[in-house]
Protein backbone atom coordinates (compact mmCIF):
# COMPACT_ATOMS: atom_id res chain seq x y z
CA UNK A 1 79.83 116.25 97.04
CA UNK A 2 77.28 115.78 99.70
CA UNK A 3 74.45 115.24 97.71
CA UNK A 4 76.41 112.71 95.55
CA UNK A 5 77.40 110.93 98.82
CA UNK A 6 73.65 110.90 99.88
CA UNK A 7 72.56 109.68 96.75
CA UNK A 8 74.78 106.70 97.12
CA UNK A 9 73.59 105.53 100.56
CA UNK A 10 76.11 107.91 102.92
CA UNK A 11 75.43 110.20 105.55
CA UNK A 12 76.63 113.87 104.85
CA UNK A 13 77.42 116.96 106.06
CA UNK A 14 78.08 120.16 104.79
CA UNK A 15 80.56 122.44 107.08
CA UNK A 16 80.09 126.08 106.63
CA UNK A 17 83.09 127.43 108.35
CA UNK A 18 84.02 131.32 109.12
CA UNK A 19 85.88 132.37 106.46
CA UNK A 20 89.43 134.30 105.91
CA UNK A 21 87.85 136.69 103.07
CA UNK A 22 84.87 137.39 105.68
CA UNK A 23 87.84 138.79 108.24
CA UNK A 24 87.94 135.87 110.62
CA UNK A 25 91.67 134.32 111.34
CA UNK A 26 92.83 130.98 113.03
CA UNK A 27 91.96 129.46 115.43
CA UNK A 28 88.15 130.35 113.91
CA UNK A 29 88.24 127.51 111.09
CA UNK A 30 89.53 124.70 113.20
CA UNK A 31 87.36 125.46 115.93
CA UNK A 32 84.48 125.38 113.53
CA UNK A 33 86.26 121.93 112.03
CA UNK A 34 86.60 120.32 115.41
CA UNK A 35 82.96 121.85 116.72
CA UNK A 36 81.31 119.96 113.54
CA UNK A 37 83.44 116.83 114.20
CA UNK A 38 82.08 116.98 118.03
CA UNK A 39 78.36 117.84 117.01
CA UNK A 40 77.89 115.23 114.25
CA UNK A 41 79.44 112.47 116.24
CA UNK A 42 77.26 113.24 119.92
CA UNK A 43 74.05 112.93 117.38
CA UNK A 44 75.23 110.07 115.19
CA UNK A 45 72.81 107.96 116.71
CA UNK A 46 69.83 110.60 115.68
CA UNK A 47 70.74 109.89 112.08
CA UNK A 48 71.85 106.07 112.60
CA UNK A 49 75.74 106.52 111.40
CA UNK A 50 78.79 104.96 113.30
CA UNK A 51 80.40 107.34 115.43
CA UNK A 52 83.58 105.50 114.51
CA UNK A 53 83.63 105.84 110.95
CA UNK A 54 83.61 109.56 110.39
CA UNK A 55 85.78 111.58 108.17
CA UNK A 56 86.15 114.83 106.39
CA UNK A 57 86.04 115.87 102.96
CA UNK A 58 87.81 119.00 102.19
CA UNK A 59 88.73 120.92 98.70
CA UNK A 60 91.39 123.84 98.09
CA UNK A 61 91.11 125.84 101.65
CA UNK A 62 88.81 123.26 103.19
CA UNK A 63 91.28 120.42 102.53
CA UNK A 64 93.94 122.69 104.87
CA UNK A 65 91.13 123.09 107.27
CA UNK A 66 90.71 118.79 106.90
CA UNK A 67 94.17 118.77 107.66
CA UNK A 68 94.40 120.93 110.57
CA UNK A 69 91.13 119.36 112.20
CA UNK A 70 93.22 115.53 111.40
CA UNK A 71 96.22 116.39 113.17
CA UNK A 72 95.06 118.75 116.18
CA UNK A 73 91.86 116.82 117.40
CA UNK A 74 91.49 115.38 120.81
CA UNK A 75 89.54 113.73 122.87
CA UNK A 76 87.23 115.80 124.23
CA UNK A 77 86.93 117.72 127.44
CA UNK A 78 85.00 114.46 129.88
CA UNK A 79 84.33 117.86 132.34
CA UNK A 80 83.17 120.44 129.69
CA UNK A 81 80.10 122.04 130.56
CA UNK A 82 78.80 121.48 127.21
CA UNK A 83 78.17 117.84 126.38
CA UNK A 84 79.56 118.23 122.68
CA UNK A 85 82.50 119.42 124.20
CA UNK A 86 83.11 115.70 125.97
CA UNK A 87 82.85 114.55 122.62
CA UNK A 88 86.19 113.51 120.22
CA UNK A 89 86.87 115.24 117.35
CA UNK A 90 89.14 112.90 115.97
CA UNK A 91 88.92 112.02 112.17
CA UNK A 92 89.23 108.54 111.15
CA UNK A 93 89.63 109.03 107.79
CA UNK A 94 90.11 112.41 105.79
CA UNK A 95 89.78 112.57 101.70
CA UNK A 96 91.83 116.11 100.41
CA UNK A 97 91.32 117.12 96.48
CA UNK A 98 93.37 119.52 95.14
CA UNK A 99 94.40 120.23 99.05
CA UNK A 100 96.12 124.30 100.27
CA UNK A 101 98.96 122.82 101.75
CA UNK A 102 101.05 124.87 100.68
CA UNK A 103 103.82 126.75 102.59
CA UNK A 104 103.98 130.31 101.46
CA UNK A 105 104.03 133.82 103.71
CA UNK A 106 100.82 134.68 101.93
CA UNK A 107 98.74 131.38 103.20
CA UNK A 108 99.83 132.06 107.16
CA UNK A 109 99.01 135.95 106.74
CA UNK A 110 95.64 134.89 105.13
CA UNK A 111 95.39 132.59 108.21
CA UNK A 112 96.47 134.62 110.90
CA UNK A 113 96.55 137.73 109.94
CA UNK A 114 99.09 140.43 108.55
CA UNK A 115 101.76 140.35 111.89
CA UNK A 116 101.55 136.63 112.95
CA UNK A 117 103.41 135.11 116.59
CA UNK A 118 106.04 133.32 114.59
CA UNK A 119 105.02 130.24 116.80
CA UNK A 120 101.20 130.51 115.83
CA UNK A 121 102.39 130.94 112.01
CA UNK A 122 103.96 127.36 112.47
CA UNK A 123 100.73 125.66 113.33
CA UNK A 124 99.85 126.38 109.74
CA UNK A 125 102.11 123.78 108.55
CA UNK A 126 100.45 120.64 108.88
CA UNK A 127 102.65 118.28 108.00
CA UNK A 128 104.78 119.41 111.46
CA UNK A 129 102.10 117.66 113.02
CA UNK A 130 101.53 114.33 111.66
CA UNK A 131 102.06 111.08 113.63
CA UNK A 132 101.13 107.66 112.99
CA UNK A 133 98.20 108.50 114.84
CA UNK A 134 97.03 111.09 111.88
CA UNK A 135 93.77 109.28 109.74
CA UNK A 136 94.37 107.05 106.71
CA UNK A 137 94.14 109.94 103.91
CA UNK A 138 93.24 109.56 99.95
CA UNK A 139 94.18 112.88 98.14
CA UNK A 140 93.95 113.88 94.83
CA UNK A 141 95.01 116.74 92.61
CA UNK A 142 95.52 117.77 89.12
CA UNK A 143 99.18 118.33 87.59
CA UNK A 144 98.39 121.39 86.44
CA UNK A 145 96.98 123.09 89.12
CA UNK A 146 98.55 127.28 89.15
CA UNK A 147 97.23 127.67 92.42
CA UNK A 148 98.90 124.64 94.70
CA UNK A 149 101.95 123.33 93.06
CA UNK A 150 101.52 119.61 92.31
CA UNK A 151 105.19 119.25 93.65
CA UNK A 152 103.79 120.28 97.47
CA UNK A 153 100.99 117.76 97.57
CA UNK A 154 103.27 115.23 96.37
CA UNK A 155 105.27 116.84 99.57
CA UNK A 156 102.45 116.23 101.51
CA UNK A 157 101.93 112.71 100.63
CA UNK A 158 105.03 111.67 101.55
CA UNK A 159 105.58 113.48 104.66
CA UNK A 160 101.82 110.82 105.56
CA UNK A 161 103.94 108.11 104.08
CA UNK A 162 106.85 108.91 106.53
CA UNK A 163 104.67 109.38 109.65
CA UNK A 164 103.55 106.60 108.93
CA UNK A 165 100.34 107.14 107.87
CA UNK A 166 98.14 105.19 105.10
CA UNK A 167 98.24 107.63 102.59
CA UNK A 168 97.21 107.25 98.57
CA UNK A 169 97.81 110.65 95.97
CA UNK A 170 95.96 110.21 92.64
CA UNK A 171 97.26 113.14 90.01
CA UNK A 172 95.32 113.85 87.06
């Protein structure tokens, strides 16, 4: 995706996050999210891109991790030690294909271990979390999909619709 997107004229970056099958567990992904987020946007003027026009790509698991880095970014810390820190990791757009976002017992354990703080297990669920303040978002999926149900991003879409957020779902 990122070398089509360079091909084409756009800036792109590729995001290799800590991963659930190499043992790591939330918060590692959205840290990594966020930290990316942070780091491109303190050095978009070193490769001449808007730092207001950033957004996230993410397929299967890395369109949960798009979703969790959409609606839990900040700010930044303005007395962090380390300048990327003072940075906002705040998405202004986010594109999901064939997005997790499911709800299932297997996706939080996967996330957070066998034994998760019911509380921490919620955080999971994205959709909990979107306001009208959550990035336009284009998603697309296929109806067949066996892995995430077809029904659950349509789910997804409109729980964006009802936050209020400008939301498109393309199903092939």
């Amino acid at each position: 995706v990122a070398d089509w997107f360079a091909a084409h004229g756009v800036t792109a970056f590729v995001l290799k996050y800590r991963l659930i099958s190499s043992g790591y567990h939330h918060p590692a992904q959205l840290q990594d999210g966020e930290r990316a987020v942070r780091w491109v946007r303190a050095h978009a003027r070193d490769y001449n891109i808007d730092p207001e026009r950033m957004g996230m790509i993410g397929c299967a698991a890395g369109g949960h991790l798009t979703t969790m880095v959409a609606t839990q970014s900040d700010a930044g810390d303005s007395g962090a030690s380390d300048p990327i820190d003072c940075v906002s990791s705040r998405l202004n757009f986010m594109v999901l294909c064939y997005p997790g976002v499911l709800r299932s017992a297997g996706l939080t354990a996967a996330l957070l271990g066998p034994a998760p703080d019911p509380a921490t297990a919620d955080f999971v669920f994205t959709e909990r979390y979107l306001t009208p303040d959550t990035p336009p978002t284009f998603i697309y999926h296929t109806a067949d999909d066996e892995v995430v149900s077809v029904d659950r991003v349509r789910e997804f879409h409109h729980a964006l619709q009802a936050a209020g957020v400008p939301a498109e779902l393309h199903v092939f």
